[in-house]
N, C-alpha and C. Protein backbone atom coordinates (compact mmCIF):
# COMPACT_ATOMS: atom_id res chain seq x y z
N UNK A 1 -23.95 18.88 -18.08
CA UNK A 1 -23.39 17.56 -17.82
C UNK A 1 -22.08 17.72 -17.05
N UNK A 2 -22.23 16.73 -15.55
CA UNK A 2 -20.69 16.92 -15.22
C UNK A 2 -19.99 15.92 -15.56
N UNK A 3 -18.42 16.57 -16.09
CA UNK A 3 -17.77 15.28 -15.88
C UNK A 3 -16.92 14.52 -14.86
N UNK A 4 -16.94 13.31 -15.28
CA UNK A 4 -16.21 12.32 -14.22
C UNK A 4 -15.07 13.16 -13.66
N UNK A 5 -14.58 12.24 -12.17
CA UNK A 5 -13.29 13.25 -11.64
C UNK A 5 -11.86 11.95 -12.54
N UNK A 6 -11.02 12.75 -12.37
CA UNK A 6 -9.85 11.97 -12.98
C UNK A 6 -8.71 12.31 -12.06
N UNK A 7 -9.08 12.02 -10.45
CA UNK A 7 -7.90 12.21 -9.74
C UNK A 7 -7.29 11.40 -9.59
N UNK A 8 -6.32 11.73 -8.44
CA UNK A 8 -5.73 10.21 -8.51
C UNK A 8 -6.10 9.19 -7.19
N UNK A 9 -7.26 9.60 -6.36
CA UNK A 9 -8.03 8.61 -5.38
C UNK A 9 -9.34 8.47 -5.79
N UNK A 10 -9.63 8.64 -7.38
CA UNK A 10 -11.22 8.54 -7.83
C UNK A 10 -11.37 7.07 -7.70
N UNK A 11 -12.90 6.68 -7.53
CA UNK A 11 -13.38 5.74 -7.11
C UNK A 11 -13.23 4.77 -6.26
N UNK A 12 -12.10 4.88 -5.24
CA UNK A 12 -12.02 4.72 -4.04
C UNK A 12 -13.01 4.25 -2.80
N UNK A 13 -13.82 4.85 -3.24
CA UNK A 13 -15.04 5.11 -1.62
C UNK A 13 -15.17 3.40 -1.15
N UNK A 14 -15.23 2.50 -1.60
CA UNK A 14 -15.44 1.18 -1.27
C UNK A 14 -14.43 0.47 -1.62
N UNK A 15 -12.85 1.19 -2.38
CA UNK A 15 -11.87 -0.05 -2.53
C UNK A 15 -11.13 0.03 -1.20
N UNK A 16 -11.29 1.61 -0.10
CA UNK A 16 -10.53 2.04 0.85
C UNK A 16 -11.01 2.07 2.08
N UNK A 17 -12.67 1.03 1.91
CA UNK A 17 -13.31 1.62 3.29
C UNK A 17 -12.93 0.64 4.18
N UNK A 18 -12.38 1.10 5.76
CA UNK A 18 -12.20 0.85 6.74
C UNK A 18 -12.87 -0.30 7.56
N UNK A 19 -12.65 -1.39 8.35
CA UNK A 19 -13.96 -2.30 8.93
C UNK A 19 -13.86 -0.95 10.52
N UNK A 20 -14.96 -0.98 10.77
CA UNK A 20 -15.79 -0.44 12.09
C UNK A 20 -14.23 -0.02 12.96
N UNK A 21 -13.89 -1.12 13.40
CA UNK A 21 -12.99 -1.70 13.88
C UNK A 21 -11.34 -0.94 14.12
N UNK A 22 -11.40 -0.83 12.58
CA UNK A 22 -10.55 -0.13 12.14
C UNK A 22 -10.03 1.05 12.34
N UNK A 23 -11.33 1.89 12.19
CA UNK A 23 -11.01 3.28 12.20
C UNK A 23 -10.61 4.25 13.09
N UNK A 24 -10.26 5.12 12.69
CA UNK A 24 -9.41 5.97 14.33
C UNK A 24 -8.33 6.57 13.72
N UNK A 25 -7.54 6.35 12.26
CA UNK A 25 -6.37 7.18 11.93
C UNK A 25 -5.41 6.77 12.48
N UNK A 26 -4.97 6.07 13.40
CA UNK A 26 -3.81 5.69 14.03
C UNK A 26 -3.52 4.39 13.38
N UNK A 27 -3.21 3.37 13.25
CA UNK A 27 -2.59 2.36 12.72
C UNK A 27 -1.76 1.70 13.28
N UNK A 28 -2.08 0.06 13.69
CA UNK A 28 -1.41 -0.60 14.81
C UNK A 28 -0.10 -0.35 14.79
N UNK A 29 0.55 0.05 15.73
CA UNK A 29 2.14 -0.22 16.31
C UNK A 29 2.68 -1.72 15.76
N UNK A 30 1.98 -2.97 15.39
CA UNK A 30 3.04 -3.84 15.22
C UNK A 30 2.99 -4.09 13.86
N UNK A 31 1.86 -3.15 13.37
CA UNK A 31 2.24 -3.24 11.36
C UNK A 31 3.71 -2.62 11.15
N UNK A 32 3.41 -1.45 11.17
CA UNK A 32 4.42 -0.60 11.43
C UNK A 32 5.83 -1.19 12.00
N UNK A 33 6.10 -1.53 12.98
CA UNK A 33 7.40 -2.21 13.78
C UNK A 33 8.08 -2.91 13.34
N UNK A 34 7.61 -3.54 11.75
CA UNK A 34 8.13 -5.04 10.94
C UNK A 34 9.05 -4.32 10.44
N UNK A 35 10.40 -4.82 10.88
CA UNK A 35 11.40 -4.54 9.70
C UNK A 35 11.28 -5.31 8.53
N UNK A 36 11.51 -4.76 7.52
CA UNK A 36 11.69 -5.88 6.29
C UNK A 36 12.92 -6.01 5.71
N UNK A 37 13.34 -6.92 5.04
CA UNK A 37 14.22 -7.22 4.65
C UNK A 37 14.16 -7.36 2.81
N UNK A 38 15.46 -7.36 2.32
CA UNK A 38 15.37 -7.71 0.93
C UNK A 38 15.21 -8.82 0.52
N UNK A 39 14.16 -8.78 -0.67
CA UNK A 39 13.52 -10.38 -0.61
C UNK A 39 12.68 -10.71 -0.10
N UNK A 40 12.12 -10.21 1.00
CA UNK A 40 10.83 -10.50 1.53
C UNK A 40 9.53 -10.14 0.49
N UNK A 41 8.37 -10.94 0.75
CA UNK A 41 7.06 -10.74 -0.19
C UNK A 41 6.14 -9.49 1.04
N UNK A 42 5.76 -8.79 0.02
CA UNK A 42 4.50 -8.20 0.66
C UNK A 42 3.64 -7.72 0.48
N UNK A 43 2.47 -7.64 0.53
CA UNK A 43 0.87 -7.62 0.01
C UNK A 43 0.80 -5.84 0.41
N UNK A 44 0.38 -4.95 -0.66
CA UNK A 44 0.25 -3.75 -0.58
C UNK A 44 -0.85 -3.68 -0.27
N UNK A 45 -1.46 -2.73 0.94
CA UNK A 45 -2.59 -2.96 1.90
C UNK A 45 -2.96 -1.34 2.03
N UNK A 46 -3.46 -0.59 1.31
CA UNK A 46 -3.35 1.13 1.28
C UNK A 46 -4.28 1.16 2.48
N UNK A 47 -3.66 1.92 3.31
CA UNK A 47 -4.48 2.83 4.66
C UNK A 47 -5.00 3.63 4.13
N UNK A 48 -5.88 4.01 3.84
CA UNK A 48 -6.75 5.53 3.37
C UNK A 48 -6.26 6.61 4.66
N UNK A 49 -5.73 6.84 5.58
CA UNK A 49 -5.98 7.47 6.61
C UNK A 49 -4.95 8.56 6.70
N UNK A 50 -3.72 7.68 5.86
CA UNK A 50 -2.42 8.24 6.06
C UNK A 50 -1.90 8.54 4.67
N UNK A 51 -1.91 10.02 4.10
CA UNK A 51 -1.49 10.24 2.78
C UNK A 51 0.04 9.71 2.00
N UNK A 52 1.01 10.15 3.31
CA UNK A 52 1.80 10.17 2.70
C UNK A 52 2.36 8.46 2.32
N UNK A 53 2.69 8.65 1.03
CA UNK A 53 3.07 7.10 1.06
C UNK A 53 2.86 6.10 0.21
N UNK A 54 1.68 6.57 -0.03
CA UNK A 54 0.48 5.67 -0.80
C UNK A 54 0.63 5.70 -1.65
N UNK A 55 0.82 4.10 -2.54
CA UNK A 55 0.26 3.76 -3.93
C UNK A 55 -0.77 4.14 -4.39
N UNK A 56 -0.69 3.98 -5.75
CA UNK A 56 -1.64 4.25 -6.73
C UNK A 56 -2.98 3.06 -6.47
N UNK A 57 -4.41 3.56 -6.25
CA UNK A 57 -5.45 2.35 -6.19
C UNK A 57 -5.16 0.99 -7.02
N UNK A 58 -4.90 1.04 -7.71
CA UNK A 58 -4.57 -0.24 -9.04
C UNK A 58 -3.41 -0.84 -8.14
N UNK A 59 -2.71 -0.52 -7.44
CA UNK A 59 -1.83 -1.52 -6.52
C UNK A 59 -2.30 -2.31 -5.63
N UNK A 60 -3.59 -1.85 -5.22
CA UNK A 60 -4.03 -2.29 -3.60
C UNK A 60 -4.41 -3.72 -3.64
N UNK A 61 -3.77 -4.51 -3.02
CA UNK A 61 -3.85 -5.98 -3.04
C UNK A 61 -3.00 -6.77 -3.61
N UNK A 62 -2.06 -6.12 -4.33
CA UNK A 62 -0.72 -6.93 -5.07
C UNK A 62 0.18 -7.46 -3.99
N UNK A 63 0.80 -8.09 -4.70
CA UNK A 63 1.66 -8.74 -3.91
C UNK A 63 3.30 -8.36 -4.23
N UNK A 64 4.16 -7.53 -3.77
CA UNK A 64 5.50 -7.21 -5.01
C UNK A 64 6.63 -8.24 -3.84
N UNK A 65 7.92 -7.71 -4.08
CA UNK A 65 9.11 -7.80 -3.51
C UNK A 65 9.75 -7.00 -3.07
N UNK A 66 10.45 -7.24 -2.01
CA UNK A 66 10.98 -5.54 -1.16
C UNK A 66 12.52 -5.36 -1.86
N UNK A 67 12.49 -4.48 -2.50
CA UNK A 67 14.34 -4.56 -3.23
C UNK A 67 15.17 -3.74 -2.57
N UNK A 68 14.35 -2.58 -1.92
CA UNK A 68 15.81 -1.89 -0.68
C UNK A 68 14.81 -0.79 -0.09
N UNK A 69 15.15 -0.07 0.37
CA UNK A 69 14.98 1.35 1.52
C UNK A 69 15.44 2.82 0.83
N UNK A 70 14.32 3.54 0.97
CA UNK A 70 14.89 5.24 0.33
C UNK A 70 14.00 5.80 1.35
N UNK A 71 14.57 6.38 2.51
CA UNK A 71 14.22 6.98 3.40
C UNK A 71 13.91 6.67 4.46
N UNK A 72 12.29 6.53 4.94
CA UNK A 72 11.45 5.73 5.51
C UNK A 72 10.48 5.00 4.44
N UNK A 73 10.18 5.14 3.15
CA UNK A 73 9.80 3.90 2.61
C UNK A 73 10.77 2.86 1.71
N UNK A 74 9.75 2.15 1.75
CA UNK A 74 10.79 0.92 1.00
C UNK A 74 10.44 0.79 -0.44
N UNK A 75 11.47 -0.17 -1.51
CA UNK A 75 11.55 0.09 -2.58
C UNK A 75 10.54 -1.44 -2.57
N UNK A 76 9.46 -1.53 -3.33
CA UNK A 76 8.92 -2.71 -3.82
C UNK A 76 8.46 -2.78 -5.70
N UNK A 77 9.33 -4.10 -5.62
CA UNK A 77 9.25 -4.18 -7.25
C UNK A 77 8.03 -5.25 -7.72
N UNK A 78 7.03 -5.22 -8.80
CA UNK A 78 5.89 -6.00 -8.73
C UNK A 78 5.97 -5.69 -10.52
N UNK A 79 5.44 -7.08 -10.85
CA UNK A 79 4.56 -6.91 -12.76
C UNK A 79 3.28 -6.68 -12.75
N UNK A 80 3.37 -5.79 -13.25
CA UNK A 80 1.91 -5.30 -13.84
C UNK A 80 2.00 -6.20 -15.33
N UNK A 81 1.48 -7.35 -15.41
CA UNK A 81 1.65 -7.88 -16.92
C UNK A 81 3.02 -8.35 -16.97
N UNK A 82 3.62 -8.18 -18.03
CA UNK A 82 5.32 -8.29 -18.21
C UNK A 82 5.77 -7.56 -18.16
N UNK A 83 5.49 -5.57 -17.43
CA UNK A 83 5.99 -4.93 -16.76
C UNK A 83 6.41 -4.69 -15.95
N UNK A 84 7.47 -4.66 -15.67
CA UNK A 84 8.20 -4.66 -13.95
C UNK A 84 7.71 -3.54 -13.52
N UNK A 85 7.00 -2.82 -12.59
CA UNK A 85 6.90 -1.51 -11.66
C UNK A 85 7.87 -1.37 -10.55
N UNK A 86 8.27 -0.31 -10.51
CA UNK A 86 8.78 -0.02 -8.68
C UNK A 86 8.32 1.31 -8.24
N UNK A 87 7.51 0.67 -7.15
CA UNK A 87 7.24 1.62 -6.09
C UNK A 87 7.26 1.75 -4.96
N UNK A 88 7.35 3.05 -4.79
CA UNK A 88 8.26 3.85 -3.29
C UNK A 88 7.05 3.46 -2.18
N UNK A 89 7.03 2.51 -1.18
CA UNK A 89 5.72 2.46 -0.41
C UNK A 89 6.44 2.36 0.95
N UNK A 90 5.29 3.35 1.68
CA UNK A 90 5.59 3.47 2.97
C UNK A 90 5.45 2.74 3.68
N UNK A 91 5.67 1.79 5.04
CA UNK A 91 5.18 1.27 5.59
C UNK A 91 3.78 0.32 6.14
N UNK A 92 3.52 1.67 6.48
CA UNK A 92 1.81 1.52 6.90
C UNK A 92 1.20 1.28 5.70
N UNK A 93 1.84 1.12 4.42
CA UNK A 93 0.91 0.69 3.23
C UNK A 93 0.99 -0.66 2.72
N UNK A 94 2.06 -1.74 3.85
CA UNK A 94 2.53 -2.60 3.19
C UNK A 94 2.32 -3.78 4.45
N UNK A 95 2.01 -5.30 4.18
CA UNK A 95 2.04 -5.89 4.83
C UNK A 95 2.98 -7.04 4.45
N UNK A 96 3.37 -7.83 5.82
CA UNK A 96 3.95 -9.28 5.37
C UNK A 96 3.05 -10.31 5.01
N UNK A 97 3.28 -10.82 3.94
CA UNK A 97 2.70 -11.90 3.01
C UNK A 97 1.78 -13.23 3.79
N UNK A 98 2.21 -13.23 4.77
CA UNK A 98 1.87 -14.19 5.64
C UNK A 98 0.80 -13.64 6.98
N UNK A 99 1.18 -12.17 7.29
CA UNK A 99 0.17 -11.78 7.54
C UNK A 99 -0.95 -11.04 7.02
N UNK A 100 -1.00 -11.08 5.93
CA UNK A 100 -2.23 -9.80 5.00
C UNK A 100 -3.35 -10.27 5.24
N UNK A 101 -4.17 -9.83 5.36
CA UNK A 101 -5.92 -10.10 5.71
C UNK A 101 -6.08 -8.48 5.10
């Protein structure tokens, strides 16, 4: 008997797949280009393509708040429940609220 994997991108294959469209590894220039600001909303949008950066699957589709900058990613704070989380998300993993599709 094998057992299940317990990584940390298990079951993925269809929460991360790409439209046609999409794919190529590169990632538009004007996702990327958005400065954000503190206070702004933004819908966590995981690129499968680009490791570094990336939330945990259980984030993908939340919506948090941007609370500041540590490096090149930004600090976004979100409840899981009546848990506050903060996580370190890169860019290319994050969209503006108004644009997320």
């Amino acid at each position: 008997m094998v057992k299940a994997p317990k990584g940390y991108r298990h079951r993925t294959r269809k929460l991360f797949k790409k439209d046609i469209r999409e794919r190529g590894g590169v990632p538009s220039l004007s996702l990327l280009m958005i400065k954000y600001n503190v206070g702004d909303k933004v819908m966590i949008y995981i690129n499968p393509s680009i490791h570094k950066g990336m939330p945990h699957r259980r984030f993908h589709g939340r919506t948090g708040v941007i609370v500041g900058r540590r490096g090149r990613a930004y600090i976004v704070e979100l409840y899981e429940g009546s848990v506050k989380r903060t996580l370190f998300v890169r860019p290319e993993h994050i969209r503006p609220l108004t644009v997320a599709a």
